[in-house]
PDB file of N, CA and C in Angstrom:
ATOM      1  N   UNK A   1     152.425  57.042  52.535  1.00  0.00           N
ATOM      2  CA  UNK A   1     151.013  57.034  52.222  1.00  0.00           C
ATOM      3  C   UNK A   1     150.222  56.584  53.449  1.00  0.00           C
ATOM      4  N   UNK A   2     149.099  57.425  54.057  1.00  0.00           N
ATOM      5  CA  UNK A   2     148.040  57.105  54.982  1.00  0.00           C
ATOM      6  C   UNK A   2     147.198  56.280  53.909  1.00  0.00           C
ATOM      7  N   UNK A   3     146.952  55.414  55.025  1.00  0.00           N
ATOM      8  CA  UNK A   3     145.365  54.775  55.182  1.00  0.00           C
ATOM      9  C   UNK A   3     144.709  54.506  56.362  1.00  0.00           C
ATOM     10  N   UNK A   4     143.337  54.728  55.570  1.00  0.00           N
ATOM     11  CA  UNK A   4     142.481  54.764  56.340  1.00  0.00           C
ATOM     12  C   UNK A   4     141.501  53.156  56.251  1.00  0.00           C
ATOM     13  N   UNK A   5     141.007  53.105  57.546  1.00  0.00           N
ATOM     14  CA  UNK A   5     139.759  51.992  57.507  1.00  0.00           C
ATOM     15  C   UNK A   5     138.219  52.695  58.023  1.00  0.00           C
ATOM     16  N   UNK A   6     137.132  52.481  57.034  1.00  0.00           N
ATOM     17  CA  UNK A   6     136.075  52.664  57.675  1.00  0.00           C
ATOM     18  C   UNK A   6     135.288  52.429  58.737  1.00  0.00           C
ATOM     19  N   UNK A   7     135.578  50.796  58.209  1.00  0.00           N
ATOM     20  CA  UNK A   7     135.141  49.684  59.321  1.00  0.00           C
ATOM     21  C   UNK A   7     135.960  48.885  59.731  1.00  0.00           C
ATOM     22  N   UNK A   8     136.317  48.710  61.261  1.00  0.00           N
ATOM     23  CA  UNK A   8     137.472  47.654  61.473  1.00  0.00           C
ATOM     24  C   UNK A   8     137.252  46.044  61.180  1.00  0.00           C
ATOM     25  N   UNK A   9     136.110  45.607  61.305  1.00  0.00           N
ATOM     26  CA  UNK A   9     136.218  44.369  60.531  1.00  0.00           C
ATOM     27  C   UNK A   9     134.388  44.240  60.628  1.00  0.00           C
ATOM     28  N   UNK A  10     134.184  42.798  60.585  1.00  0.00           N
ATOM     29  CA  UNK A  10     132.625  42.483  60.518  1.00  0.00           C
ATOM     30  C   UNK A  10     132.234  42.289  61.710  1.00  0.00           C
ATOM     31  N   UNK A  11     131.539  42.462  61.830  1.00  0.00           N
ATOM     32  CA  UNK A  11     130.019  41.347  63.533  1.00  0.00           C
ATOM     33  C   UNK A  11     129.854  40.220  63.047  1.00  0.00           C
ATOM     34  N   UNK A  12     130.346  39.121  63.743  1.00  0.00           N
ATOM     35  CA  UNK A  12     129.977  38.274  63.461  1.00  0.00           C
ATOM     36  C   UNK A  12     129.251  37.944  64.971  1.00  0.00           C
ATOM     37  N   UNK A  13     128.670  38.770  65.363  1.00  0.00           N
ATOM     38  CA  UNK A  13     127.842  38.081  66.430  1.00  0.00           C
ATOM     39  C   UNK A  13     126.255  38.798  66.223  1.00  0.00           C
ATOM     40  N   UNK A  14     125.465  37.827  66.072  1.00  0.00           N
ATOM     41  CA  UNK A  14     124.134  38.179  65.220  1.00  0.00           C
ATOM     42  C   UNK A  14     123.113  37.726  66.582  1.00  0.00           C
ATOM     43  N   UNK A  15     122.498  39.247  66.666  1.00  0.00           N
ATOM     44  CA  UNK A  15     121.440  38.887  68.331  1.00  0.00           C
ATOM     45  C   UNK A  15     120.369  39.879  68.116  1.00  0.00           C
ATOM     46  N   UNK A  16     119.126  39.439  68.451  1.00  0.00           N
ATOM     47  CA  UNK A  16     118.165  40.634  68.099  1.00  0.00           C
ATOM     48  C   UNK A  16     116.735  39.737  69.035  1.00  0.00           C
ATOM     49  N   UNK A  17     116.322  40.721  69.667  1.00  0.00           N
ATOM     50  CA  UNK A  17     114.512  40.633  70.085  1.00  0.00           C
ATOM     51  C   UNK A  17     113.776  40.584  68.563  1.00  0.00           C
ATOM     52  N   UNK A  18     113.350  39.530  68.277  1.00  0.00           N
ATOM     53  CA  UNK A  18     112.910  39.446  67.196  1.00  0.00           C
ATOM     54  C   UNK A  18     110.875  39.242  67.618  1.00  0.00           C
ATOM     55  N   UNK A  19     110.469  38.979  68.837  1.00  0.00           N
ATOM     56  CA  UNK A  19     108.977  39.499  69.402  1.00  0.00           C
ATOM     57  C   UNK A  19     109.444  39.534  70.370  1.00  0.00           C
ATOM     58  N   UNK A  20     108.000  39.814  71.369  1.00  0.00           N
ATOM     59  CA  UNK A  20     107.583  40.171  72.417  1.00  0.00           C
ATOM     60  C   UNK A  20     105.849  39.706  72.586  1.00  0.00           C
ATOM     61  N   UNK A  21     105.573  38.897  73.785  1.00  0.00           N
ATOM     62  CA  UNK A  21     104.433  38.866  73.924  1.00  0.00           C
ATOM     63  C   UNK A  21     104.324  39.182  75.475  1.00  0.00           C
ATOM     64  N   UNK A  22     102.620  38.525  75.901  1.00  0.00           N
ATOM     65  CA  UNK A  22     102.463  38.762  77.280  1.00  0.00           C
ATOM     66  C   UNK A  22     103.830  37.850  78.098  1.00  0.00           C
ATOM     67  N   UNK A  23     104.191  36.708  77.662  1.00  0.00           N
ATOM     68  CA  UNK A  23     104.309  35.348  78.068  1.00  0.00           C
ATOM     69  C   UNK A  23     106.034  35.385  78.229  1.00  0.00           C
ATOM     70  N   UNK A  24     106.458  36.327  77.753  1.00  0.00           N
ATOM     71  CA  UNK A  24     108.218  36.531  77.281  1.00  0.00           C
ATOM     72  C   UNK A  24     108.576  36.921  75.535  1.00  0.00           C
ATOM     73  N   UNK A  25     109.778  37.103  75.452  1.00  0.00           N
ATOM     74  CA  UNK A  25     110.233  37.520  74.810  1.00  0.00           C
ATOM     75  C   UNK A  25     110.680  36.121  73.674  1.00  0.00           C
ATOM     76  N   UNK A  26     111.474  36.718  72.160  1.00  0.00           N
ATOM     77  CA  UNK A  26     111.508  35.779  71.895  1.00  0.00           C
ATOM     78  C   UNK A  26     113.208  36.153  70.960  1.00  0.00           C
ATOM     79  N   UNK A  27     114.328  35.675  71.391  1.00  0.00           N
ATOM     80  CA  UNK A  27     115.063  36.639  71.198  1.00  0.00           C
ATOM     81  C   UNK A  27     116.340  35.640  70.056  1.00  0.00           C
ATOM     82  N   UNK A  28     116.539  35.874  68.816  1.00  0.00           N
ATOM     83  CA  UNK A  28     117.343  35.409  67.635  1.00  0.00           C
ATOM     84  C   UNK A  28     119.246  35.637  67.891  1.00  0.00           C
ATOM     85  N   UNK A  29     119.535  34.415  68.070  1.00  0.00           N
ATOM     86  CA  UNK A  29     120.904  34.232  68.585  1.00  0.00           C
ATOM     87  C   UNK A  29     121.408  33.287  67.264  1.00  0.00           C
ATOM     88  N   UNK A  30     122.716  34.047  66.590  1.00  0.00           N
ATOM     89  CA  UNK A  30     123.303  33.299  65.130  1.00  0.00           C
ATOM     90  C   UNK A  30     122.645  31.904  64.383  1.00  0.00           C
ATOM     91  N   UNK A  31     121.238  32.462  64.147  1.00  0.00           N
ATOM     92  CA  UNK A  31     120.750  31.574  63.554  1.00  0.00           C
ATOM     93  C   UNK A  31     119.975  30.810  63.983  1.00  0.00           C
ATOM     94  N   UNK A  32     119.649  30.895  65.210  1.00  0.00           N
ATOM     95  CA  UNK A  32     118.370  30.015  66.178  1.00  0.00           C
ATOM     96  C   UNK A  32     117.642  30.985  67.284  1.00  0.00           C
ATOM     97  N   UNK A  33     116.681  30.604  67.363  1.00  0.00           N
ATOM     98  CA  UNK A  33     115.634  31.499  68.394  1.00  0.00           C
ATOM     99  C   UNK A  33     115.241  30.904  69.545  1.00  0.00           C
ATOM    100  N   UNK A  34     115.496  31.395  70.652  1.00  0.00           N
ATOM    101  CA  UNK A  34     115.158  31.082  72.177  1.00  0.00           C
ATOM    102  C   UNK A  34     113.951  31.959  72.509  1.00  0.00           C
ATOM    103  N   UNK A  35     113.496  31.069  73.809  1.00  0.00           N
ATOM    104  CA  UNK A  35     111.933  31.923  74.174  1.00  0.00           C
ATOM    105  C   UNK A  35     112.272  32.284  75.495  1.00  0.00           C
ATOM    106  N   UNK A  36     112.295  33.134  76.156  1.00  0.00           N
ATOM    107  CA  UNK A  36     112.802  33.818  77.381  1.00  0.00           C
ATOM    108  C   UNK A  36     111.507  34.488  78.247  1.00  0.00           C
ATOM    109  N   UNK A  37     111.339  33.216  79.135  1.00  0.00           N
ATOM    110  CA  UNK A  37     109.862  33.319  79.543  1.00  0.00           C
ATOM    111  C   UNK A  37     109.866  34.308  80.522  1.00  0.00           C
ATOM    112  N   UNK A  38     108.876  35.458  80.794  1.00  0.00           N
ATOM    113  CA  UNK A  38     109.216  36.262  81.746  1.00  0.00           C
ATOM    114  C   UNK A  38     108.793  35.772  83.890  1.00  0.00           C
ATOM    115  N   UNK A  39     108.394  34.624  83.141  1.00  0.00           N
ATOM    116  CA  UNK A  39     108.163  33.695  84.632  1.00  0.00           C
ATOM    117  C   UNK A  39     109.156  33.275  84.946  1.00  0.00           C
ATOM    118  N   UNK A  40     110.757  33.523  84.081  1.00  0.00           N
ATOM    119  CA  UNK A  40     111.940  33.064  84.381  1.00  0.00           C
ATOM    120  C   UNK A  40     112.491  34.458  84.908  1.00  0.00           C
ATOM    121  N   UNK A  41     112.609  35.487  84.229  1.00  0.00           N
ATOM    122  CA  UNK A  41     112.999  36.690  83.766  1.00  0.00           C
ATOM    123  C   UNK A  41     111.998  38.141  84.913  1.00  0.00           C
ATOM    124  N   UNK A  42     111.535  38.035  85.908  1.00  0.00           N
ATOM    125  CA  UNK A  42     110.131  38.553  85.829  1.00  0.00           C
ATOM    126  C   UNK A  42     111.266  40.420  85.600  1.00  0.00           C
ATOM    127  N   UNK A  43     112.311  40.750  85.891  1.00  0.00           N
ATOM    128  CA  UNK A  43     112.830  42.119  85.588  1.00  0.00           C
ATOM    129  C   UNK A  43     112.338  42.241  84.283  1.00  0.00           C
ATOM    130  N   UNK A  44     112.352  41.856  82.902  1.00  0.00           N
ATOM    131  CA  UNK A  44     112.461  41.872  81.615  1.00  0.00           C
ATOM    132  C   UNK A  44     110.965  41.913  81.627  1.00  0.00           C
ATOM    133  N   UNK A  45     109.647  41.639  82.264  1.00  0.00           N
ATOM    134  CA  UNK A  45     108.379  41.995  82.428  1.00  0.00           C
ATOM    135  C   UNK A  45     108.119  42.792  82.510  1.00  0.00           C
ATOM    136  N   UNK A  46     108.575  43.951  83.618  1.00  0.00           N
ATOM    137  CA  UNK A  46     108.230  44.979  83.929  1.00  0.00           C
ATOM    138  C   UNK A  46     109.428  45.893  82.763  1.00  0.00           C
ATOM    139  N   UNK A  47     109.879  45.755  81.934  1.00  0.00           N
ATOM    140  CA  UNK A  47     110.429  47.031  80.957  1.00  0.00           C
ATOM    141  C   UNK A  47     109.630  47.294  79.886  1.00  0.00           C
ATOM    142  N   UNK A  48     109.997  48.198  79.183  1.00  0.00           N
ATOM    143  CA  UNK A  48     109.372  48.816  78.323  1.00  0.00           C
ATOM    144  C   UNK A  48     109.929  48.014  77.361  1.00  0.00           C
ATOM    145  N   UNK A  49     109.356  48.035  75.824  1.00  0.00           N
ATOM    146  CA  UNK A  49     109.705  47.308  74.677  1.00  0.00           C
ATOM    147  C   UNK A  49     110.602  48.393  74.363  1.00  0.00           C
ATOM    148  N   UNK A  50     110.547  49.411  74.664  1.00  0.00           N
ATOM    149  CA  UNK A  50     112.095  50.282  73.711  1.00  0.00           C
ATOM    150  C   UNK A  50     113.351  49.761  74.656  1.00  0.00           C
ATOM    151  N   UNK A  51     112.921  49.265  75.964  1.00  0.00           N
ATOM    152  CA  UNK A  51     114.341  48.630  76.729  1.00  0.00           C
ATOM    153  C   UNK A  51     114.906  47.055  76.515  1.00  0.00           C
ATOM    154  N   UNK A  52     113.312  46.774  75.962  1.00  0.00           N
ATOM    155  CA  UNK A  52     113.668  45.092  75.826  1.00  0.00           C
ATOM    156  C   UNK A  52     114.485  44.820  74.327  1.00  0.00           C
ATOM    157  N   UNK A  53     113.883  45.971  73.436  1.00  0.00           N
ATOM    158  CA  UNK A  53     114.952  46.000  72.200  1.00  0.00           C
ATOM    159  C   UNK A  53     116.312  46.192  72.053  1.00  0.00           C
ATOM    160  N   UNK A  54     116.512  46.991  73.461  1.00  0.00           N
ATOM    161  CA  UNK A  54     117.523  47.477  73.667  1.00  0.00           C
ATOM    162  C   UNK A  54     118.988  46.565  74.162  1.00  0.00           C
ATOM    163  N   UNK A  55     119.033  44.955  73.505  1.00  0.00           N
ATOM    164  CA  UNK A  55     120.002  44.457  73.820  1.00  0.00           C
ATOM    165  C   UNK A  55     121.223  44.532  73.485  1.00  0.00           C
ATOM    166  N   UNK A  56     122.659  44.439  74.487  1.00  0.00           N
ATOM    167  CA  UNK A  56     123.534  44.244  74.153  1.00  0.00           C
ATOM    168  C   UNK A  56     124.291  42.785  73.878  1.00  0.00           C
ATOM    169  N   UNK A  57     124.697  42.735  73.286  1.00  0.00           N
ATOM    170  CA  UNK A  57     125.678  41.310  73.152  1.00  0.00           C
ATOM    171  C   UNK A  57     127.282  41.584  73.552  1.00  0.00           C
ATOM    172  N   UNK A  58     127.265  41.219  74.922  1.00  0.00           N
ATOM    173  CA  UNK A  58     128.527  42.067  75.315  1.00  0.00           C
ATOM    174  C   UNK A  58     129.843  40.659  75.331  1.00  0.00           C
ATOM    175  N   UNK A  59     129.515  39.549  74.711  1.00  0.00           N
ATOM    176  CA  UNK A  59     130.531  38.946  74.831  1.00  0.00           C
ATOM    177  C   UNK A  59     129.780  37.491  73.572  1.00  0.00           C
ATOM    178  N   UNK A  60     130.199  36.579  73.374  1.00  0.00           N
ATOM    179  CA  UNK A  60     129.811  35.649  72.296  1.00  0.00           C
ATOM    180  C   UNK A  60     128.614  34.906  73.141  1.00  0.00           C
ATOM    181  N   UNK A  61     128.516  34.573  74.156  1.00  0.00           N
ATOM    182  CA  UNK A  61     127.878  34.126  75.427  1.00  0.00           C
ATOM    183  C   UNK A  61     127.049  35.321  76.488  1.00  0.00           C
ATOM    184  N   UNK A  62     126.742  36.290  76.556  1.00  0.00           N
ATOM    185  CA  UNK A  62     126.081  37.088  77.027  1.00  0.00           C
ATOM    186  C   UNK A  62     125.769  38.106  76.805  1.00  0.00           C
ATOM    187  N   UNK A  63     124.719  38.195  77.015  1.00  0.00           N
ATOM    188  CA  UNK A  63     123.626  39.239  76.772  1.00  0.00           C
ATOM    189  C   UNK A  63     123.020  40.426  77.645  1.00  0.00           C
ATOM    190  N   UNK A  64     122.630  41.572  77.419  1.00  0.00           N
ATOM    191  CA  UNK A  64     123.045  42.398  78.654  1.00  0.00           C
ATOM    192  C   UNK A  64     121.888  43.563  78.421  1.00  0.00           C
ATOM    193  N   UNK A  65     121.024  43.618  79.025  1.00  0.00           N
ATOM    194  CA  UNK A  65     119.840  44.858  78.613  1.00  0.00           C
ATOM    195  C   UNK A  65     120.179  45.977  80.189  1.00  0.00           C
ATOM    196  N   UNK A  66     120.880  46.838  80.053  1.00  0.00           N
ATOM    197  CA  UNK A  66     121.909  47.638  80.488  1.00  0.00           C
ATOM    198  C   UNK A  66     120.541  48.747  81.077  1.00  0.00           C
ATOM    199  N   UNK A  67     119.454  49.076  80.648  1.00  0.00           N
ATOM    200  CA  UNK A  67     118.468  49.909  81.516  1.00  0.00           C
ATOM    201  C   UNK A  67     117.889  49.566  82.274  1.00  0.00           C
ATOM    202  N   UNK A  68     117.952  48.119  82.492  1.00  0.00           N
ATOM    203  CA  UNK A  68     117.108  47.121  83.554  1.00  0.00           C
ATOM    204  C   UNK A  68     118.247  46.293  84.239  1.00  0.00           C
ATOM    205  N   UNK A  69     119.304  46.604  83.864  1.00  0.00           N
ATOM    206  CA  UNK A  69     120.181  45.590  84.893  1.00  0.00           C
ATOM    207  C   UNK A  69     120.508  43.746  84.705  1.00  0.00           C
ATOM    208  N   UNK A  70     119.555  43.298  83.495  1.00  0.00           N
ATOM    209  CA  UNK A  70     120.003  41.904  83.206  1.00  0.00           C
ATOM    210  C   UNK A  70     120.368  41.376  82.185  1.00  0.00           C
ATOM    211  N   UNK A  71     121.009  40.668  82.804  1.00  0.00           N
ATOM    212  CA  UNK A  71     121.769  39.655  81.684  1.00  0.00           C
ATOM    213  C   UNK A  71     121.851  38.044  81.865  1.00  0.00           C
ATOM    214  N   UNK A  72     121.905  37.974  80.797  1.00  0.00           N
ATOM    215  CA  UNK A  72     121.773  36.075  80.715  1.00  0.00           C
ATOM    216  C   UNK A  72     122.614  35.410  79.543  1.00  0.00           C
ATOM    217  N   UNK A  73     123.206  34.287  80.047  1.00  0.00           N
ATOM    218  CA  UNK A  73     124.280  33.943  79.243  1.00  0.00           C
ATOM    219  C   UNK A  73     123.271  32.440  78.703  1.00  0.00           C
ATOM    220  N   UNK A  74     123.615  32.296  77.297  1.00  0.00           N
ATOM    221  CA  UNK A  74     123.399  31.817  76.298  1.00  0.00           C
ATOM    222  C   UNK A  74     123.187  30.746  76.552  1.00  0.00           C
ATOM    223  N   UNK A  75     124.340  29.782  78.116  1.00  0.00           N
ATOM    224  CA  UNK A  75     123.632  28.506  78.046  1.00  0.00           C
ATOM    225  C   UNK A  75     122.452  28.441  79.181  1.00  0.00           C
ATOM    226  N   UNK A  76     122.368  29.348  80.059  1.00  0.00           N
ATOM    227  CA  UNK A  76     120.885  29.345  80.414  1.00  0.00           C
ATOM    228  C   UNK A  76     119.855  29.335  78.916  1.00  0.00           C
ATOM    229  N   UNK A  77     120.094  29.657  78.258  1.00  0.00           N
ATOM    230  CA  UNK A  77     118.766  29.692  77.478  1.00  0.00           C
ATOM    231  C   UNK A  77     118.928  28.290  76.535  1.00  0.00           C
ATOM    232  N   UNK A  78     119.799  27.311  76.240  1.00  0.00           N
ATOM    233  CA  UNK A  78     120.051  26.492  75.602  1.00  0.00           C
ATOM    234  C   UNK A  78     119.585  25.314  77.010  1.00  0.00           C
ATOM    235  N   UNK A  79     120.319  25.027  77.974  1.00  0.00           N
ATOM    236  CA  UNK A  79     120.241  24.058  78.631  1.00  0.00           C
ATOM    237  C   UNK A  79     120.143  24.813  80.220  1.00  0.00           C
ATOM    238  N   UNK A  80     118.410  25.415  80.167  1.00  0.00           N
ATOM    239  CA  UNK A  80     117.937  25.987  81.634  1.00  0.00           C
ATOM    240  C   UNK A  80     117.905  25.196  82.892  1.00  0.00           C
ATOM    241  N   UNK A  81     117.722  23.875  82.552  1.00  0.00           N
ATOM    242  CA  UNK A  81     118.023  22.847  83.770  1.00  0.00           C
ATOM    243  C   UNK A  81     118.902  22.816  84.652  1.00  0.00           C
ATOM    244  N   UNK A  82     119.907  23.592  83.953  1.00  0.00           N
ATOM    245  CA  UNK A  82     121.500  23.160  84.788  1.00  0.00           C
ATOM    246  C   UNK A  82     121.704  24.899  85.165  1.00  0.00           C
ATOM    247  N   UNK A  83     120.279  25.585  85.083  1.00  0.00           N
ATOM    248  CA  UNK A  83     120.465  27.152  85.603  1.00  0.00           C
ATOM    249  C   UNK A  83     119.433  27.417  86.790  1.00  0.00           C
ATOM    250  N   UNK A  84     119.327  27.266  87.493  1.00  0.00           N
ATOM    251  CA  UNK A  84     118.159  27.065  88.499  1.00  0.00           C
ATOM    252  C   UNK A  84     117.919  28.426  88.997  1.00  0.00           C
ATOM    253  N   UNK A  85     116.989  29.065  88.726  1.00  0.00           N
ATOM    254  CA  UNK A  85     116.394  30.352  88.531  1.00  0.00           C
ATOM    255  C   UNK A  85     115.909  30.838  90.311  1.00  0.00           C
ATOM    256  N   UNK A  86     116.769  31.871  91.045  1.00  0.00           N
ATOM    257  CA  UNK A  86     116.519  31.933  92.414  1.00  0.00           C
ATOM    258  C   UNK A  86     116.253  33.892  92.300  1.00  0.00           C
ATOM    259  N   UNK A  87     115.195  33.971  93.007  1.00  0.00           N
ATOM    260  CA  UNK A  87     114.969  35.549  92.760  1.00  0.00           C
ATOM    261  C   UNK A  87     114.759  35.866  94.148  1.00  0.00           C
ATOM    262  N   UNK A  88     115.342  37.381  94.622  1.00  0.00           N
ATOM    263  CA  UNK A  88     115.219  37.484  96.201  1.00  0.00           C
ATOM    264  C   UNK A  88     114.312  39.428  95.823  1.00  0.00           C
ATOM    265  N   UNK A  89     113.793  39.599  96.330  1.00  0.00           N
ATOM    266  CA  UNK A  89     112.722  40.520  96.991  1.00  0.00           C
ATOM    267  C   UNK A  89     112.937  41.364  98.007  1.00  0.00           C
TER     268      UNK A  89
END
């Protein structure tokens, strides 16, 4: 006897752009919400909202918007102090 599976198991990894303003984004990680200022972020400024929706959760810890090239891992957005934000031009 075959069987089949529909679905191989659940997601348990829960991530979503839940807004967007002038000021940054505001983005829902398993149950808590971070604010992802684009004065941190300025790539994630210049995209479009169909790209900023467009996140991946490519690991339990990072996050990955794949048409713009960035990603940011989870404890930058929990404890930014110990992430010191350097941008080159």
């Amino acid at each position: 006897m075959q069987t089949t599976s529909e679905q191989r198991g659940t997601n348990t990894l829960s991530s979503e752009v839940t807004a967007i303003t002038a000021h940054g984004l505001w983005l829902w990680v398993d149950d808590r919400e971070y604010f992802v200022p684009f004065a941190d972020y300025p790539a994630l400024k210049q995209a479009t909202v169909e790209q900023l929706l467009a996140i991946q959760r490519i690991s339990p810890t990072q996050f990955y918007w794949e048409a713009i090239d960035v990603d940011i891992e989870l404890g930058a957005l929990e404890h930014p102090e110990h992430f010191p934000l350097k941008f080159n031009s």
